[in-house]
PDB file of N, CA and C in Angstrom:
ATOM      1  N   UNK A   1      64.210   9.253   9.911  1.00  0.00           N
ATOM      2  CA  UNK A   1      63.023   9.300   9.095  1.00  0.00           C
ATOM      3  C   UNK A   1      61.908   8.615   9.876  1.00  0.00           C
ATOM      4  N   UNK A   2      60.303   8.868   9.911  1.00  0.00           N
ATOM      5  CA  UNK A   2      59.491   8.757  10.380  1.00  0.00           C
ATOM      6  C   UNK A   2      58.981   8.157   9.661  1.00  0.00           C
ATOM      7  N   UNK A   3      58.447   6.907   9.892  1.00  0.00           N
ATOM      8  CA  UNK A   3      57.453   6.319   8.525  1.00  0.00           C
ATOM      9  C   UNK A   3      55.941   6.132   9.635  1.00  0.00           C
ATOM     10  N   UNK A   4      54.720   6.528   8.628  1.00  0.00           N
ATOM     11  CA  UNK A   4      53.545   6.812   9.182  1.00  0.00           C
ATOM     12  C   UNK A   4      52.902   5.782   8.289  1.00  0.00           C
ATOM     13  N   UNK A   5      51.417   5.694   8.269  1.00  0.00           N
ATOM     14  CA  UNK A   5      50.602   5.208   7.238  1.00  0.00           C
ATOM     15  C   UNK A   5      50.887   5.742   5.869  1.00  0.00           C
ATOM     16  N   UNK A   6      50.492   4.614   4.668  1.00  0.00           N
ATOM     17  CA  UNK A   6      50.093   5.666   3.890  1.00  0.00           C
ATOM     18  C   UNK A   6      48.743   6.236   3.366  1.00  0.00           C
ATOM     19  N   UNK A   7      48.454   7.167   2.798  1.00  0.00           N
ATOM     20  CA  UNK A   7      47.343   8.372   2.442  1.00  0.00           C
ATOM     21  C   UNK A   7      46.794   7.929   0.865  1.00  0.00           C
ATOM     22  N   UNK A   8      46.126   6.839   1.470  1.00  0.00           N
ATOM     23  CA  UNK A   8      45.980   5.969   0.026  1.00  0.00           C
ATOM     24  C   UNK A   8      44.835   6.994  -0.895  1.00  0.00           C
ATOM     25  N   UNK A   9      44.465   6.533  -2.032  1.00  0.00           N
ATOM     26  CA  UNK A   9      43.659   6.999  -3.428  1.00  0.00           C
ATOM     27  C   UNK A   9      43.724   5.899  -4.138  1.00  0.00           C
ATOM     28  N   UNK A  10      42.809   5.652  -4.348  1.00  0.00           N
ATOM     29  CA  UNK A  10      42.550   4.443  -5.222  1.00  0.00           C
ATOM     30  C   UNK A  10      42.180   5.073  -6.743  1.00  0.00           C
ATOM     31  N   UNK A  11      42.831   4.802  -7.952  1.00  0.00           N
ATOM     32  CA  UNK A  11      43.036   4.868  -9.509  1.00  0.00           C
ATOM     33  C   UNK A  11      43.072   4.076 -10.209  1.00  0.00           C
ATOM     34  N   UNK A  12      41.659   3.572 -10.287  1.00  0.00           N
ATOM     35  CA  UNK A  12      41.222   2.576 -11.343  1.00  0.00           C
ATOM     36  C   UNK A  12      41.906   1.208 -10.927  1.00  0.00           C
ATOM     37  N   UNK A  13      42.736   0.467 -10.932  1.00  0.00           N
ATOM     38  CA  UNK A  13      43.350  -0.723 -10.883  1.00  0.00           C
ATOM     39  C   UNK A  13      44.468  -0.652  -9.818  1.00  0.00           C
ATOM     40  N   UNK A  14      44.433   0.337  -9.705  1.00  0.00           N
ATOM     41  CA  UNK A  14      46.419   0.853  -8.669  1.00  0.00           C
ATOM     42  C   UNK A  14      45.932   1.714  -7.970  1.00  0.00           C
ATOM     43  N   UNK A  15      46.464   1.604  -6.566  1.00  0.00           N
ATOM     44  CA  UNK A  15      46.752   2.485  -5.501  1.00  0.00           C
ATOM     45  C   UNK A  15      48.031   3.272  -5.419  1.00  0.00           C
ATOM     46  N   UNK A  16      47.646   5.164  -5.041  1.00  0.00           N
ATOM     47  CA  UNK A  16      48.568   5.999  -5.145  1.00  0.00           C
ATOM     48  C   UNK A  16      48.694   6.510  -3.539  1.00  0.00           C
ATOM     49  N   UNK A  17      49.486   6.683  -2.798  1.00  0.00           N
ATOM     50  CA  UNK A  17      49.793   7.060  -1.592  1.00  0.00           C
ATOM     51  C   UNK A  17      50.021   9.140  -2.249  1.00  0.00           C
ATOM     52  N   UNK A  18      49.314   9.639  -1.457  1.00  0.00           N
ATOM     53  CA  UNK A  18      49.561  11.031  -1.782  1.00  0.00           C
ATOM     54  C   UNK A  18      50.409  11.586  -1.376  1.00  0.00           C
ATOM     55  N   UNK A  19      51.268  11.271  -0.250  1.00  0.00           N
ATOM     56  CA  UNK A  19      52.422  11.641   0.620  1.00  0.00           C
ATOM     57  C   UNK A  19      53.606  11.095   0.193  1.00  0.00           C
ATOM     58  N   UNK A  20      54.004   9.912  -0.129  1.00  0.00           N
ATOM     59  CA  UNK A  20      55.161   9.407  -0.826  1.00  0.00           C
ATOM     60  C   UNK A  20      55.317   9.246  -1.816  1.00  0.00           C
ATOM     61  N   UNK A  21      53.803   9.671  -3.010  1.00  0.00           N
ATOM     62  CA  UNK A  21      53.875   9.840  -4.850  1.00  0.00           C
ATOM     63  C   UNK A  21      54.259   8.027  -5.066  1.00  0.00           C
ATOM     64  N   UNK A  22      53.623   6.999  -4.909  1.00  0.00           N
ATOM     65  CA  UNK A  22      54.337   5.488  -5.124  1.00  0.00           C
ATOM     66  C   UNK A  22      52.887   5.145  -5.696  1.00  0.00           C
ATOM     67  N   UNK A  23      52.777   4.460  -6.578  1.00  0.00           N
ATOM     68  CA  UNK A  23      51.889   3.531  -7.217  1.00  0.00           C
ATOM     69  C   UNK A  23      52.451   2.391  -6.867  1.00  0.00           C
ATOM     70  N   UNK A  24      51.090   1.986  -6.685  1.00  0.00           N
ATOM     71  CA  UNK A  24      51.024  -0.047  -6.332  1.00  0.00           C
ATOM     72  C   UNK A  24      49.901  -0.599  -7.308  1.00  0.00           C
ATOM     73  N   UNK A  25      49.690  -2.030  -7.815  1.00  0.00           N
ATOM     74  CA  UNK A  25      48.705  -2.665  -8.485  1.00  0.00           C
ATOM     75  C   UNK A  25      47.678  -3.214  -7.021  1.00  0.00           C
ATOM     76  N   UNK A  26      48.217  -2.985  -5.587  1.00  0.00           N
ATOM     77  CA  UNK A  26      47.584  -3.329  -4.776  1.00  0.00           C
ATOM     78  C   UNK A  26      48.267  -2.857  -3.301  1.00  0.00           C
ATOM     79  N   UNK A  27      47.872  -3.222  -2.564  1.00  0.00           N
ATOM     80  CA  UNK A  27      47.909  -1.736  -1.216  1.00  0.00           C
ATOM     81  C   UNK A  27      49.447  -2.924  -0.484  1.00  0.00           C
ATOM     82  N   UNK A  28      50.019  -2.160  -0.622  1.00  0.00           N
ATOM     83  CA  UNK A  28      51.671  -2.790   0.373  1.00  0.00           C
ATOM     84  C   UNK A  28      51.392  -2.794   1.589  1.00  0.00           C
ATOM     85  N   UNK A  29      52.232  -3.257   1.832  1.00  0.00           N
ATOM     86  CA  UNK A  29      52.885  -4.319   3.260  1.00  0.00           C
ATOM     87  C   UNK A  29      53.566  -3.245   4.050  1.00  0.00           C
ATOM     88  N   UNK A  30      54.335  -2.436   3.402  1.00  0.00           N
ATOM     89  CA  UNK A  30      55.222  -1.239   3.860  1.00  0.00           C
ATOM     90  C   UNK A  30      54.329  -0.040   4.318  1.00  0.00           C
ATOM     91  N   UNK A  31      54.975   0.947   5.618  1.00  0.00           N
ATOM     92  CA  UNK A  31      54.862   2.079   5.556  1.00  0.00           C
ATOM     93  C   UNK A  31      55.360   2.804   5.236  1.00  0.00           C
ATOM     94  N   UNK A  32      54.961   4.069   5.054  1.00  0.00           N
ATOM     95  CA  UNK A  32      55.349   5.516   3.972  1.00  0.00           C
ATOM     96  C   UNK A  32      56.325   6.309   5.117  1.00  0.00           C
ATOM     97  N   UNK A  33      56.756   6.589   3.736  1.00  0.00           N
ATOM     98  CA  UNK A  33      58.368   7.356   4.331  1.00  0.00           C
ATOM     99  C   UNK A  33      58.093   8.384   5.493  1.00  0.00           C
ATOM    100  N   UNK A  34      56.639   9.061   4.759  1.00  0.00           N
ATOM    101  CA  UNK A  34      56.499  10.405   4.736  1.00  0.00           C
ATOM    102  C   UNK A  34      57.045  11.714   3.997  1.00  0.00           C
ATOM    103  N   UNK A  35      57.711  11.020   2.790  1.00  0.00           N
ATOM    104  CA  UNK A  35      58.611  11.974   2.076  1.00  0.00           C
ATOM    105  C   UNK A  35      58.247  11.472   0.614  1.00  0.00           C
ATOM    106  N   UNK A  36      58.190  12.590  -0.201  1.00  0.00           N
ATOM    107  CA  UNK A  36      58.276  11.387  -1.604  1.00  0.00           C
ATOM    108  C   UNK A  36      59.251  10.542  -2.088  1.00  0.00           C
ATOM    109  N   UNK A  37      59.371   9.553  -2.800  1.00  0.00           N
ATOM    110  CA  UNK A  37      60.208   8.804  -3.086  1.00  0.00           C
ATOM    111  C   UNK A  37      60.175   8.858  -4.445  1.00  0.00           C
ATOM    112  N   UNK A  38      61.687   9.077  -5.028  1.00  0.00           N
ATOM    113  CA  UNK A  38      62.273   9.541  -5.985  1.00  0.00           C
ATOM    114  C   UNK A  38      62.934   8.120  -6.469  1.00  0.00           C
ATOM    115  N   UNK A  39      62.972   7.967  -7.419  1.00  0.00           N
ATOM    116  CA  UNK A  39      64.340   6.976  -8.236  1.00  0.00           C
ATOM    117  C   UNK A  39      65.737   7.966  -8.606  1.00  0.00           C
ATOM    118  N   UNK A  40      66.861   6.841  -7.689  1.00  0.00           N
ATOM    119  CA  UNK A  40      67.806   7.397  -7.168  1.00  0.00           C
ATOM    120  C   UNK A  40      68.480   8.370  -8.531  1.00  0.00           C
ATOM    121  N   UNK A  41      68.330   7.221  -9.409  1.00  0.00           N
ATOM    122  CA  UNK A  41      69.239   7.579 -10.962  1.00  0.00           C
ATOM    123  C   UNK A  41      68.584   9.069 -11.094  1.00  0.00           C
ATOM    124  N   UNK A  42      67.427   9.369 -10.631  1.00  0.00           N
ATOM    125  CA  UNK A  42      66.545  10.765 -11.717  1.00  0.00           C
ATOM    126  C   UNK A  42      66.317  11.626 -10.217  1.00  0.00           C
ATOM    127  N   UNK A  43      67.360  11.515  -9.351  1.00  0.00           N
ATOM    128  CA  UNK A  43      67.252  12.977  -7.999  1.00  0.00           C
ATOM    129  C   UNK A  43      68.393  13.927  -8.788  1.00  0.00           C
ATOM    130  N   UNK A  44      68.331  15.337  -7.893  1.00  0.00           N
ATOM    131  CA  UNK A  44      68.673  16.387  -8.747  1.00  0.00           C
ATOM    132  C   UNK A  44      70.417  16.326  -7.453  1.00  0.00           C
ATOM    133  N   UNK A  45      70.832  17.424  -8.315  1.00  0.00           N
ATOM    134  CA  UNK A  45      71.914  17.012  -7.391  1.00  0.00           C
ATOM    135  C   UNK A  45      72.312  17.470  -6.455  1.00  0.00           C
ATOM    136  N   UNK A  46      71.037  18.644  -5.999  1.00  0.00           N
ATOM    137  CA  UNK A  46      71.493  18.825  -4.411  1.00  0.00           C
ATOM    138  C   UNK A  46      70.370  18.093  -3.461  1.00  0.00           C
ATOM    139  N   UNK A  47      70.204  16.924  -3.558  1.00  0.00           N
ATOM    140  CA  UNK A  47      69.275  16.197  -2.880  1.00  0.00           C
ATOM    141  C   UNK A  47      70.369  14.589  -2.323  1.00  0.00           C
ATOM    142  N   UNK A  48      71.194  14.761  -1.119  1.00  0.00           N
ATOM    143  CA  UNK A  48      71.936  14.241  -1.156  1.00  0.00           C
ATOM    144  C   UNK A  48      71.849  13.073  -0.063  1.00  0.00           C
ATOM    145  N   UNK A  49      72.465  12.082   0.770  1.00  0.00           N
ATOM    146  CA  UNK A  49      72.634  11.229   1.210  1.00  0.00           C
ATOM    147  C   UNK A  49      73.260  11.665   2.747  1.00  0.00           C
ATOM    148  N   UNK A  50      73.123  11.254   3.401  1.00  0.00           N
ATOM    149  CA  UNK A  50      74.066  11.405   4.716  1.00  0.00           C
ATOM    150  C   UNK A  50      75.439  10.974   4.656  1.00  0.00           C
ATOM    151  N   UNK A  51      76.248   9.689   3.781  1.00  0.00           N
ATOM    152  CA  UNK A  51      77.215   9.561   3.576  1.00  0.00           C
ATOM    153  C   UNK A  51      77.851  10.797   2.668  1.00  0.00           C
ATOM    154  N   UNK A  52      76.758  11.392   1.572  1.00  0.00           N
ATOM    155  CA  UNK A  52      77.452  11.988   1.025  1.00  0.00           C
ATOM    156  C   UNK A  52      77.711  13.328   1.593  1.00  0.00           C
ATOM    157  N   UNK A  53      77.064  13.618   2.345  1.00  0.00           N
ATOM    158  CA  UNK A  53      77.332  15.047   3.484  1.00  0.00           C
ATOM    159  C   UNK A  53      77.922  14.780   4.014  1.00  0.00           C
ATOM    160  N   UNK A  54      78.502  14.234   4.824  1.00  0.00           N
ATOM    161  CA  UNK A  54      79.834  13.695   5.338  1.00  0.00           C
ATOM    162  C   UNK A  54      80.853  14.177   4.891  1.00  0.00           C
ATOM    163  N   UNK A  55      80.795  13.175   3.931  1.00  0.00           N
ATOM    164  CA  UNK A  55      82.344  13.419   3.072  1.00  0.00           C
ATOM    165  C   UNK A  55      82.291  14.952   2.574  1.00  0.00           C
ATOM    166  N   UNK A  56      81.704  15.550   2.300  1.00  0.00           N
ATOM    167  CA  UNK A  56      81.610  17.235   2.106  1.00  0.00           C
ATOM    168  C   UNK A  56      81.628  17.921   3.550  1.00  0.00           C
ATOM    169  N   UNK A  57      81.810  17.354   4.031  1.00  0.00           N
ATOM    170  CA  UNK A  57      81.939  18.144   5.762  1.00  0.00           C
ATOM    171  C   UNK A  57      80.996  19.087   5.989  1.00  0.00           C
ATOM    172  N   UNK A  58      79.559  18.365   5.382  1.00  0.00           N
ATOM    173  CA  UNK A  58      78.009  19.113   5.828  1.00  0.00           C
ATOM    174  C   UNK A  58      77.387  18.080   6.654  1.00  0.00           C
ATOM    175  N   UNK A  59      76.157  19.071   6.878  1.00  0.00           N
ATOM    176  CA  UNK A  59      75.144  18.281   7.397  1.00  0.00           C
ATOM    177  C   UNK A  59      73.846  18.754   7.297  1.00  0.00           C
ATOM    178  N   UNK A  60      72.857  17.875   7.199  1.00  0.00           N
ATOM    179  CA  UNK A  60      71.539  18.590   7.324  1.00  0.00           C
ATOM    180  C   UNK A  60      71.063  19.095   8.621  1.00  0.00           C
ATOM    181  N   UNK A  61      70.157  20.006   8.045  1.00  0.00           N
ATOM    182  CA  UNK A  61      69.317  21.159   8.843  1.00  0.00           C
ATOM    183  C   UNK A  61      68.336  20.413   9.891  1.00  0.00           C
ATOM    184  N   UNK A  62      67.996  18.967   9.441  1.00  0.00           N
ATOM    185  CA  UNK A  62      67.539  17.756  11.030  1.00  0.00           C
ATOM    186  C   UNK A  62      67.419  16.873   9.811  1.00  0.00           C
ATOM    187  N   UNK A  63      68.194  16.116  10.330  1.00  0.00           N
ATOM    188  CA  UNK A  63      68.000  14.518  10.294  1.00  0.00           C
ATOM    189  C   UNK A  63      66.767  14.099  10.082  1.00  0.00           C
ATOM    190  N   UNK A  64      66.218  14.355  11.364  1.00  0.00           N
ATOM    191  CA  UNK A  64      65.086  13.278  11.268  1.00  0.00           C
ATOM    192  C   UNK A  64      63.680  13.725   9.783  1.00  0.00           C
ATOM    193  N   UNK A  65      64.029  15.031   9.070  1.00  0.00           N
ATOM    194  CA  UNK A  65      63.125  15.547   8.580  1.00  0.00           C
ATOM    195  C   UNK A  65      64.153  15.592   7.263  1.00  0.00           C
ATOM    196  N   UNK A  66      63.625  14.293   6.335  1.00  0.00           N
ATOM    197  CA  UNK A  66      64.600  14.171   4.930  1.00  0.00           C
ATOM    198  C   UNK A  66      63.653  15.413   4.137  1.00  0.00           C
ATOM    199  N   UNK A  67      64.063  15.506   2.813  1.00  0.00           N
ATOM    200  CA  UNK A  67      63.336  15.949   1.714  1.00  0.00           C
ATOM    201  C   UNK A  67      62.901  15.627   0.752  1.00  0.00           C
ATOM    202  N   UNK A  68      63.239  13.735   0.580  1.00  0.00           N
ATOM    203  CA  UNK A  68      63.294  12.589  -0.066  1.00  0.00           C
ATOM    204  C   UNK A  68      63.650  11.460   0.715  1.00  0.00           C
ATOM    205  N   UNK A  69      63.400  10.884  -0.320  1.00  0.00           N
ATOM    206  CA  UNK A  69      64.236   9.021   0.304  1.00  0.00           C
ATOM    207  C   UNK A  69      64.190   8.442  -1.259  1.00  0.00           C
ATOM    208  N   UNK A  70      64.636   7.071  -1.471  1.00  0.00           N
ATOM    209  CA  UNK A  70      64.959   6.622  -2.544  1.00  0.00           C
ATOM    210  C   UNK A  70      65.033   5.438  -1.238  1.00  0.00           C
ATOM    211  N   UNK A  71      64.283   3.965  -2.810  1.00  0.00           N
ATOM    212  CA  UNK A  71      64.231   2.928  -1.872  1.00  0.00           C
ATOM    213  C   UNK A  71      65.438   1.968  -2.601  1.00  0.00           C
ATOM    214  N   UNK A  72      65.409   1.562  -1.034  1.00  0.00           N
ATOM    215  CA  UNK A  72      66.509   0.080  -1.111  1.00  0.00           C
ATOM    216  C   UNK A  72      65.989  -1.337  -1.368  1.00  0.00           C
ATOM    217  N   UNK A  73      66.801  -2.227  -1.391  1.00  0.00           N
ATOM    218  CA  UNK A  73      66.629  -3.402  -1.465  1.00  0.00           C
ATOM    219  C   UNK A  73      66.781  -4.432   0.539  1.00  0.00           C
ATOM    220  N   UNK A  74      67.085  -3.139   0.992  1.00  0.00           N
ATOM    221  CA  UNK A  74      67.053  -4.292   2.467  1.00  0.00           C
ATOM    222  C   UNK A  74      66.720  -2.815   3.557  1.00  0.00           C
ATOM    223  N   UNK A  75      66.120  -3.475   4.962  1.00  0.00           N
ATOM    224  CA  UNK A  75      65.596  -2.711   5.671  1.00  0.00           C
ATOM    225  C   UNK A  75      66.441  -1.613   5.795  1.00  0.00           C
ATOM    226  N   UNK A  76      66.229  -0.321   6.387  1.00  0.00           N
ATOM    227  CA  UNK A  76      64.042   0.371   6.455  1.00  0.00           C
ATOM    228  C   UNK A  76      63.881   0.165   4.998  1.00  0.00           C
ATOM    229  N   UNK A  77      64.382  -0.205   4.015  1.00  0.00           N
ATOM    230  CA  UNK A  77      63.692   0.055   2.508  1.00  0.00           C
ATOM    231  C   UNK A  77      63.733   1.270   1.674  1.00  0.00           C
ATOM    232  N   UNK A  78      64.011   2.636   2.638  1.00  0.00           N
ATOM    233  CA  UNK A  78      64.252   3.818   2.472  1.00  0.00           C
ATOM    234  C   UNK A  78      65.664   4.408   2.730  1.00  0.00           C
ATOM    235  N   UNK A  79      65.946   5.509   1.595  1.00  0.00           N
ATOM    236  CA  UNK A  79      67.813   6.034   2.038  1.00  0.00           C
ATOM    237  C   UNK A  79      67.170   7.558   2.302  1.00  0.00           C
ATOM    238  N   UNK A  80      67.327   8.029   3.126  1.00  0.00           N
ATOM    239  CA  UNK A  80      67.044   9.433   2.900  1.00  0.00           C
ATOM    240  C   UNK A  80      67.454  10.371   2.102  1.00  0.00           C
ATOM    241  N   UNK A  81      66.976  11.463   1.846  1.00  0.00           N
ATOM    242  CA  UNK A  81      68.032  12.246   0.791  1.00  0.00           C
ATOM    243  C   UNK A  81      68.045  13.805   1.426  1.00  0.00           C
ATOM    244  N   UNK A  82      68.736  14.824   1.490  1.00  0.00           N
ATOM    245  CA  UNK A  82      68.398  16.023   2.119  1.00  0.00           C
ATOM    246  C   UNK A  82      68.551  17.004   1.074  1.00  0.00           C
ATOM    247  N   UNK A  83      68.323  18.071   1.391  1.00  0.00           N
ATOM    248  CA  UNK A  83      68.382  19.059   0.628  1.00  0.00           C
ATOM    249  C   UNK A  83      68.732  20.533   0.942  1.00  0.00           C
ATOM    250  N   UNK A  84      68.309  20.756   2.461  1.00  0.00           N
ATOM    251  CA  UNK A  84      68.612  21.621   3.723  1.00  0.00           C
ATOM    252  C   UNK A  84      69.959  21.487   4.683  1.00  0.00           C
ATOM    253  N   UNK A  85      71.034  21.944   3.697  1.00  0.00           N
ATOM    254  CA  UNK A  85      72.485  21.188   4.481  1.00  0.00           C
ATOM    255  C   UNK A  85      73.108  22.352   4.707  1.00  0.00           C
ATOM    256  N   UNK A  86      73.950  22.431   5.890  1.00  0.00           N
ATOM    257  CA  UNK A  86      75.144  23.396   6.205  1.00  0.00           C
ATOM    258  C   UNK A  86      76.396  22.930   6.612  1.00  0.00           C
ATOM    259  N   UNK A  87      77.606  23.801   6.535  1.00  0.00           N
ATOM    260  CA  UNK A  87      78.708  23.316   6.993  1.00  0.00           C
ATOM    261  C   UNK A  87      78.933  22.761   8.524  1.00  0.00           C
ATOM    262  N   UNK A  88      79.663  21.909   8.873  1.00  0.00           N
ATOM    263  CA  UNK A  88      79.761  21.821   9.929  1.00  0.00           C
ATOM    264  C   UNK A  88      80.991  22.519  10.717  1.00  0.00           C
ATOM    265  N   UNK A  89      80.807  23.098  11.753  1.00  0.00           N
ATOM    266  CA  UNK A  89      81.477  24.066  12.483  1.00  0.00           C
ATOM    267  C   UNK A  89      82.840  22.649  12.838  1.00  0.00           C
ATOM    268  N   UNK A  90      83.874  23.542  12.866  1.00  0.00           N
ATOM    269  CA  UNK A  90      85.495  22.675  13.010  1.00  0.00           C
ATOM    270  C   UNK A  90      85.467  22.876  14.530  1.00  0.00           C
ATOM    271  N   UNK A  91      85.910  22.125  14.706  1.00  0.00           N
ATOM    272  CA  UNK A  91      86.187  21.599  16.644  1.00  0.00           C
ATOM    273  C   UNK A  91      87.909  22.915  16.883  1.00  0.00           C
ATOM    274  N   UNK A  92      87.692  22.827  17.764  1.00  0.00           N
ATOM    275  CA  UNK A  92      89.229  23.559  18.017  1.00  0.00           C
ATOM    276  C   UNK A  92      89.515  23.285  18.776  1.00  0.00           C
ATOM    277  N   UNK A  93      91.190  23.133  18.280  1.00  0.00           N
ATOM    278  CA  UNK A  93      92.393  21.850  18.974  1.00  0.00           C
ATOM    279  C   UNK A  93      92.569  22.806  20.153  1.00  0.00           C
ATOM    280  N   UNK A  94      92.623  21.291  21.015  1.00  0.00           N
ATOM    281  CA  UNK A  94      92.888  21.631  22.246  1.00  0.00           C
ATOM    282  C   UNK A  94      94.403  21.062  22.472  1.00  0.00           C
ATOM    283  N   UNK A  95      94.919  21.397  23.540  1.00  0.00           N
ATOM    284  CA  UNK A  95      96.663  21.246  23.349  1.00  0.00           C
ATOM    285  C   UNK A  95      96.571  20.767  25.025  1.00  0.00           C
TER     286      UNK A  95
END
């Protein structure tokens, strides 16, 4: 994930970043995902995690280009989320 500036708008008392959809009562410390940021509880359910593609033996369509993020409590602050996933091709045993 790429984090850039954010694309501030100022709304009456609170600042809105137009690129990551986040309200602030005042302009953060942090940079923007570049993705919107969703609350994890209310993502849909094909908007998924890299652990959780894994364990489904997918992967996304690039990494570096989430379709979300959902924030954390410890650095980058951001989890990515994807949405653009395919199977991953099986290795073949070598003997």
């Amino acid at each position: 994930m790429k984090f850039t500036a954010h694309n501030f708008i100022k709304e009456g008392k609170s600042v809105h970043c137009t690129t990551c959809k986040q309200t602030w009562s005042g302009y953060p410390k942090t940079d923007c995902p570049g993705v919107p940021v969703i609350e994890y509880d209310s993502r849909t359910a094909t908007l998924l995690t890299l652990h959780q593609l894994e364990k489904a033996h997918l992967h996304p369509a690039d990494e570096e280009l989430p379709d979300a993020a959902y924030r954390t409590r410890h650095h980058p602050y951001f989890q990515p989320l994807y949405q653009g996933f395919s199977q991953k091709a099986k290795r073949a045993h070598v003997e």
